[in-house]
C-alpha atoms as a PDB file:
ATOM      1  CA  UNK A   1      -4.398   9.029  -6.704  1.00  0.00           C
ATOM      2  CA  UNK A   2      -5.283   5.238  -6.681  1.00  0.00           C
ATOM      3  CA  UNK A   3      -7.801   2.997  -7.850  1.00  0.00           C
ATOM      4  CA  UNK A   4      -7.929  -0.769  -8.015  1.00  0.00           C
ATOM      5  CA  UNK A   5     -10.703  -2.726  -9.156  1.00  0.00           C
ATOM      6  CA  UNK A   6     -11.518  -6.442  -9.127  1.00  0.00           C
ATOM      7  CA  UNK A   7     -11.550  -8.195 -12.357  1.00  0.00           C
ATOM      8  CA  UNK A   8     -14.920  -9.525 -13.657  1.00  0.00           C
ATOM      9  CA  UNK A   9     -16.236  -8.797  -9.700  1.00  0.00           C
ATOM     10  CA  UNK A  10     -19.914  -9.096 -11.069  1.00  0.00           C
ATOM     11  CA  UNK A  11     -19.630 -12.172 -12.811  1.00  0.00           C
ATOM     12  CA  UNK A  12     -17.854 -13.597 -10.122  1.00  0.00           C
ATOM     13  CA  UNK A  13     -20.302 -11.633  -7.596  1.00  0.00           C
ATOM     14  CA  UNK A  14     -23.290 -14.073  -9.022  1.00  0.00           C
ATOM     15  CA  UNK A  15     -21.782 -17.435  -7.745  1.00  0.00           C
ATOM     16  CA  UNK A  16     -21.724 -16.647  -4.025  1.00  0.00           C
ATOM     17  CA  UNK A  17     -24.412 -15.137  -1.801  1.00  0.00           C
ATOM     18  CA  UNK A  18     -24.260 -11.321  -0.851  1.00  0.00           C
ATOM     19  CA  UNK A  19     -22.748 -12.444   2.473  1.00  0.00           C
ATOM     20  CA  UNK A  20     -20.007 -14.121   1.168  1.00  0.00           C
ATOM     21  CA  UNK A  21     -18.676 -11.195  -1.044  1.00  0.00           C
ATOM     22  CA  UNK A  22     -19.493  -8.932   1.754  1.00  0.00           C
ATOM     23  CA  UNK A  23     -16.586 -11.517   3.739  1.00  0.00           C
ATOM     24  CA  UNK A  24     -14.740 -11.661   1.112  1.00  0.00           C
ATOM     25  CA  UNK A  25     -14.419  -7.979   0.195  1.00  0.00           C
ATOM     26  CA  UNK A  26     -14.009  -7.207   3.791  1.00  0.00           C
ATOM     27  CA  UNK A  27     -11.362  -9.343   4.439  1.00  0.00           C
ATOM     28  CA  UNK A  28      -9.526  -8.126   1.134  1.00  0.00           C
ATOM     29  CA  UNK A  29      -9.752  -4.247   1.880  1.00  0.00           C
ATOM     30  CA  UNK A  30      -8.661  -4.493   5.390  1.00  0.00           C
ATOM     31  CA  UNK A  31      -5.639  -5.464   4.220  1.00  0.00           C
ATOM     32  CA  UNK A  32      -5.437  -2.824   2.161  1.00  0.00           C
ATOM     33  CA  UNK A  33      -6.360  -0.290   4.917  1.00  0.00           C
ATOM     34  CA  UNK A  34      -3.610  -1.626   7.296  1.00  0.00           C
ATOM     35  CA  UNK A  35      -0.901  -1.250   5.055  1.00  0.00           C
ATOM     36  CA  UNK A  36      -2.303   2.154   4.056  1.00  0.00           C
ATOM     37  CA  UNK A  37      -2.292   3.040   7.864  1.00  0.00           C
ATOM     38  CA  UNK A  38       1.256   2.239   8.002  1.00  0.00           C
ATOM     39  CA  UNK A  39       2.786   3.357   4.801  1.00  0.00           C
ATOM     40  CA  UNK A  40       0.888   6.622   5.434  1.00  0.00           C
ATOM     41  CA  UNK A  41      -1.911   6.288   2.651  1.00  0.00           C
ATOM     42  CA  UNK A  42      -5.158   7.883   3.018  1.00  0.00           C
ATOM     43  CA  UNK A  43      -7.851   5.716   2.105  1.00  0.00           C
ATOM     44  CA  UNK A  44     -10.785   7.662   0.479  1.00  0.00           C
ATOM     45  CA  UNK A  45     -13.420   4.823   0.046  1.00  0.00           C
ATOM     46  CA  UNK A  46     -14.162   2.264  -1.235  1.00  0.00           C
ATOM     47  CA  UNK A  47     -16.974   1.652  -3.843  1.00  0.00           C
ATOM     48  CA  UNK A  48     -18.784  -1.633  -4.646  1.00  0.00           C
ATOM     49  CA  UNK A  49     -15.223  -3.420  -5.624  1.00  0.00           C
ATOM     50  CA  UNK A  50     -13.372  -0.707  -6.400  1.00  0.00           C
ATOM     51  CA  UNK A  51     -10.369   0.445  -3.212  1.00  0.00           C
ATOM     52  CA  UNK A  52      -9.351   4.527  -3.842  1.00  0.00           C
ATOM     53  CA  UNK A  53      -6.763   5.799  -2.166  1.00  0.00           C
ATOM     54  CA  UNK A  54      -4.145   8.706  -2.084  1.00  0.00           C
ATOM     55  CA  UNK A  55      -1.003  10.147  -0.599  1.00  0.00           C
ATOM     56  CA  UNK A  56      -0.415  13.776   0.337  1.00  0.00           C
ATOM     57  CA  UNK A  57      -3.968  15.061   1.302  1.00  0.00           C
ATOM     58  CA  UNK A  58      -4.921  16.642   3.533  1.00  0.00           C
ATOM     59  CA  UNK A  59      -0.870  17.525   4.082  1.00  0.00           C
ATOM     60  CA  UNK A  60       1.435  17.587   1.131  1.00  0.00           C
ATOM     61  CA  UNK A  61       3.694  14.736   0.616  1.00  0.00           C
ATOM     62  CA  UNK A  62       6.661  15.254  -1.986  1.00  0.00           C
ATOM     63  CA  UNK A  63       7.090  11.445  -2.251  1.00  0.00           C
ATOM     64  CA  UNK A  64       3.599  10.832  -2.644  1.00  0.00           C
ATOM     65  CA  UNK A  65       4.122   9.075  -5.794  1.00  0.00           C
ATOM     66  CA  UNK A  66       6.777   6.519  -5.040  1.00  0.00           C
ATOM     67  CA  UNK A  67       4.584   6.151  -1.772  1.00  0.00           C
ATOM     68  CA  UNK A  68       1.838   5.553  -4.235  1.00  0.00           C
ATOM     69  CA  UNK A  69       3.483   3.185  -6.331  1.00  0.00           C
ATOM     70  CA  UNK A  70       5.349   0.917  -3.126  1.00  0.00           C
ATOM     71  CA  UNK A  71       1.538   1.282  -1.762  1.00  0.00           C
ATOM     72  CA  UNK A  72       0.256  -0.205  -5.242  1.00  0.00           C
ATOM     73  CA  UNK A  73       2.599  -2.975  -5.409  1.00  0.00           C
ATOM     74  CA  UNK A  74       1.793  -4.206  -1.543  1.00  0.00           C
ATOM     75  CA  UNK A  75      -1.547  -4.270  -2.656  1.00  0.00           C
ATOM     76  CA  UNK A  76      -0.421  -6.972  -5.096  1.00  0.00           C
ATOM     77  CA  UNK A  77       1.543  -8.623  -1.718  1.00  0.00           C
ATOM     78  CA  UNK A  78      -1.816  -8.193   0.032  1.00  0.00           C
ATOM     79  CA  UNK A  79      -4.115 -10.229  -2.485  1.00  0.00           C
ATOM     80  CA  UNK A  80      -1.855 -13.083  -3.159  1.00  0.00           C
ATOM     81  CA  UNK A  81      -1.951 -13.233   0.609  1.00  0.00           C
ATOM     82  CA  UNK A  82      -5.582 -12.837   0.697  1.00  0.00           C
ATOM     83  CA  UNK A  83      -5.944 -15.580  -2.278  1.00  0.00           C
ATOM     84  CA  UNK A  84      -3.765 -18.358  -0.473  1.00  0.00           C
ATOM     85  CA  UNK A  85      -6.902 -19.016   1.621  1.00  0.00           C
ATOM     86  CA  UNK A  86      -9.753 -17.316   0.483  1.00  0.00           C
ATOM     87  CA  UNK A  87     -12.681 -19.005  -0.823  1.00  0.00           C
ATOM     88  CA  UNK A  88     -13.666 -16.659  -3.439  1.00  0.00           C
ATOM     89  CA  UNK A  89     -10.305 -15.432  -5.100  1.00  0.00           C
ATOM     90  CA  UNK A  90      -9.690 -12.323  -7.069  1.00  0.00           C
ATOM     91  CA  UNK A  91      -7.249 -10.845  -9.702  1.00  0.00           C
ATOM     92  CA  UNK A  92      -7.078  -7.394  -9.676  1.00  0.00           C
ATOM     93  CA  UNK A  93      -6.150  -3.961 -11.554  1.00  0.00           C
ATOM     94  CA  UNK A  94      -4.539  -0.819 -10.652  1.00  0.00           C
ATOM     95  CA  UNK A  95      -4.003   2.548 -11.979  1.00  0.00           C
ATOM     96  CA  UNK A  96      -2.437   5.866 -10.719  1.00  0.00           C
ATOM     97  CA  UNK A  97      -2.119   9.062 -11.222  1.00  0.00           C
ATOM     98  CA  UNK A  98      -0.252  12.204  -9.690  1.00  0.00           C
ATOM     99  CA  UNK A  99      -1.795  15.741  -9.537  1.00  0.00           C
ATOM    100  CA  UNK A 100      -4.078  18.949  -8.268  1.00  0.00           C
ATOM    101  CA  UNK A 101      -7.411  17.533  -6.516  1.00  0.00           C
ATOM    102  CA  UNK A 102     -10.078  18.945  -5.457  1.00  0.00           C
ATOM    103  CA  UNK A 103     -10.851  17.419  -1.924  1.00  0.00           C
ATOM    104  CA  UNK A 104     -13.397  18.003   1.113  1.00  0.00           C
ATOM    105  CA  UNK A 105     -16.960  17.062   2.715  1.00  0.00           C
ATOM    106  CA  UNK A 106     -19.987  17.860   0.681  1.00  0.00           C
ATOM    107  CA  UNK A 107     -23.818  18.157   1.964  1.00  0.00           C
ATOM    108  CA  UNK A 108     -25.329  17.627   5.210  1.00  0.00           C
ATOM    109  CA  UNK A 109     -26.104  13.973   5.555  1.00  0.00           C
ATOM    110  CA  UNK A 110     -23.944  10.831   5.369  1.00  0.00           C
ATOM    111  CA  UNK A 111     -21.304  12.649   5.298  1.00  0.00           C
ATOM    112  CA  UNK A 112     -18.046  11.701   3.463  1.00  0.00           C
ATOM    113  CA  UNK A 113     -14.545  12.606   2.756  1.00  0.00           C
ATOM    114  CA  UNK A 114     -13.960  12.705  -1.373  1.00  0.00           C
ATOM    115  CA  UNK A 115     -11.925  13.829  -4.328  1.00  0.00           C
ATOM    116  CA  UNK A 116     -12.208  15.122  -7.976  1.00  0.00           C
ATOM    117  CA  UNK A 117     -10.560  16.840 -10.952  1.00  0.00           C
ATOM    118  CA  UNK A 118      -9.170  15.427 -13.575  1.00  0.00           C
ATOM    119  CA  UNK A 119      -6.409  13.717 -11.656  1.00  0.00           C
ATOM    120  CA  UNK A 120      -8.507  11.717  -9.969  1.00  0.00           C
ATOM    121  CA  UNK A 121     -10.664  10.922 -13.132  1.00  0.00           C
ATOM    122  CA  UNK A 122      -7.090   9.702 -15.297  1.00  0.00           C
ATOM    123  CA  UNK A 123      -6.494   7.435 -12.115  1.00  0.00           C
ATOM    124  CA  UNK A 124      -9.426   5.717 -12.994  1.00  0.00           C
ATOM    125  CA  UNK A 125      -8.887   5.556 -16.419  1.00  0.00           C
ATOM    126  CA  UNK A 126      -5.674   4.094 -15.576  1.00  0.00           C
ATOM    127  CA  UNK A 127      -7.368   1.644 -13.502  1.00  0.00           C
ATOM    128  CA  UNK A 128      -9.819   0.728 -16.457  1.00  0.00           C
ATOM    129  CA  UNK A 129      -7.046   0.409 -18.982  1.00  0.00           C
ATOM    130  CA  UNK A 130      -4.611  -1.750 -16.936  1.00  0.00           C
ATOM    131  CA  UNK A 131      -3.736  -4.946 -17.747  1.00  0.00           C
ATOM    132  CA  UNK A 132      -5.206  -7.288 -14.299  1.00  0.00           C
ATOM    133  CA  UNK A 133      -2.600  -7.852 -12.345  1.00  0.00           C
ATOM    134  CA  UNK A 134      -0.413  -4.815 -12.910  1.00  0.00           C
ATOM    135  CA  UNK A 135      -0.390  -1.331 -12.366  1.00  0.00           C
ATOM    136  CA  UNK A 136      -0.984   1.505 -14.927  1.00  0.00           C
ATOM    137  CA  UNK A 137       0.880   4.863 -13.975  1.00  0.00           C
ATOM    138  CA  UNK A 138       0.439   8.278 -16.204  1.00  0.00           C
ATOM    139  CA  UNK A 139       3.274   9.935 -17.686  1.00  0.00           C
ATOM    140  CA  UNK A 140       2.942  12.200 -14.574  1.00  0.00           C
ATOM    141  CA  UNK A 141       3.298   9.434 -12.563  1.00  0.00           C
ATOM    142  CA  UNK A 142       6.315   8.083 -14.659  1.00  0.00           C
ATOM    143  CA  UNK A 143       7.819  11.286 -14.675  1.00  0.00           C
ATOM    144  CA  UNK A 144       7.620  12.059 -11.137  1.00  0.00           C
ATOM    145  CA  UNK A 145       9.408   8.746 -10.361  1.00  0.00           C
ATOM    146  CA  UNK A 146      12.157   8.876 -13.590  1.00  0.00           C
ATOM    147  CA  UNK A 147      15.162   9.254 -10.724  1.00  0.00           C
ATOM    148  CA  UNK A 148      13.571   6.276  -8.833  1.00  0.00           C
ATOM    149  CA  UNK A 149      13.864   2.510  -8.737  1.00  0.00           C
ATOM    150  CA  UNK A 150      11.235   1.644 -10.011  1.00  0.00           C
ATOM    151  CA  UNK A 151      10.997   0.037 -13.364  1.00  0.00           C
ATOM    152  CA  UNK A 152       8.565   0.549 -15.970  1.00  0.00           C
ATOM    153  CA  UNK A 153       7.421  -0.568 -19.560  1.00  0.00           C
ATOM    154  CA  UNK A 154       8.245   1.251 -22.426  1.00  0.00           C
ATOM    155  CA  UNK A 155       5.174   3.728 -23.262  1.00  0.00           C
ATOM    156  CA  UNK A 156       2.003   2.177 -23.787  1.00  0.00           C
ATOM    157  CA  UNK A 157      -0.455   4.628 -26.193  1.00  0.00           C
ATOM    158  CA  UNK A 158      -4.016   4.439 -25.241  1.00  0.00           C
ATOM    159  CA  UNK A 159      -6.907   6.098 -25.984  1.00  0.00           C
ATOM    160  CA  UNK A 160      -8.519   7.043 -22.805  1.00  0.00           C
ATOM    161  CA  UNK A 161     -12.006   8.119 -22.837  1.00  0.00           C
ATOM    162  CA  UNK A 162     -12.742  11.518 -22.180  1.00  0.00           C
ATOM    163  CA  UNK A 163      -8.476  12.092 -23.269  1.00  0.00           C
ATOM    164  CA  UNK A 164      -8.024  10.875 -26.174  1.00  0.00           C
ATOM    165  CA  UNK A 165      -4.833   8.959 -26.570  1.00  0.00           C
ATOM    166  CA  UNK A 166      -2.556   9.308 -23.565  1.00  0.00           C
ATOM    167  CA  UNK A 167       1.245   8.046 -23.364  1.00  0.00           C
ATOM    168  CA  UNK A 168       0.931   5.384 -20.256  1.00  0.00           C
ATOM    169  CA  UNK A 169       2.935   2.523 -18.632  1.00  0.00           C
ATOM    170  CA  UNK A 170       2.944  -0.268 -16.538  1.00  0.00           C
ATOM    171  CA  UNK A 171       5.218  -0.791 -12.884  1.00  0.00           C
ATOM    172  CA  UNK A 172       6.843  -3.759 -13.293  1.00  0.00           C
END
């Protein structure tokens, strides 16, 4: 599970009118959504500033995580892209997190694809205690992807509300 949020987004939200971060946020995510389309990432939604995505729903993927992290780091690919001409540039955070969900389609208007559990909560919490411009992973995350090529920091304690302190670390 993935979240990314844009650093100080309402600050930065008050200097432009709502049609300009409306452009801006478009053009951002749909570069997000076409490398999800093609790395096999299922977009959930996005909310306000926030992108949340995930890899092995509704079909199981065993590599969902280094998926998740490759997926993560294009992200960071996609913005600097995004930034080289963008009027209103961003800087960004990331966290993830690997687990059960609970996933499906709930009520009987507007209706909407979504996720919960605690998995997808500590992705958020990831997000929230990232540093901007990396990406937070759990320890399920790290441990999921300890045969992998992917390096990471040494472990990062944080206390992570509604956790308590949790052993983390960031991709580099």
């Amino acid at each position: 599970m993935l979240f990314s949020d844009i650093v100080s987004f309402t600050k930065t939200s008050q200097n432009y009118t709502a049609s300009e971060i409306v452009d801006a946020l478009n053009d951002l995510f749909c570069l997000f959504d076409e490398r999800a389309k093609s790395m096999g990432v299922e977009k959930i939604k996005t909310i306000g500033d926030a992108y949340m995505a995930a890899c092995g729903l509704p079909t199981l993927n065993p590599k969902h995580a280094q998926i998740m992290v490759a997926f993560a780091k294009g992200m960071y690919e996609d913005l600097d892209k995004y930034n080289k001409t963008a009027k209103i540039r961003f800087q960004m955070r990331v966290g993830l997190n690997s687990g059960p969900v609970t996933a499906g389609v709930i009520g009987k208007t507007k209706f909407i694809y979504d996720v919960w559990g605690d998995t997808v909560n500590t992705a958020s919490r990831m997000e929230s205690a990232c540093t901007p411009g990396h990406i937070r992973v759990s320890e399920n995350v790290r441990n999921r992807l300890s045969d992998s090529s992917f390096e990471f920091s040494e472990p990062i304690q944080c206390d992570i509300k509604g956790k308590g302190v949790m052993t983390t670390y960031e991709v580099f």
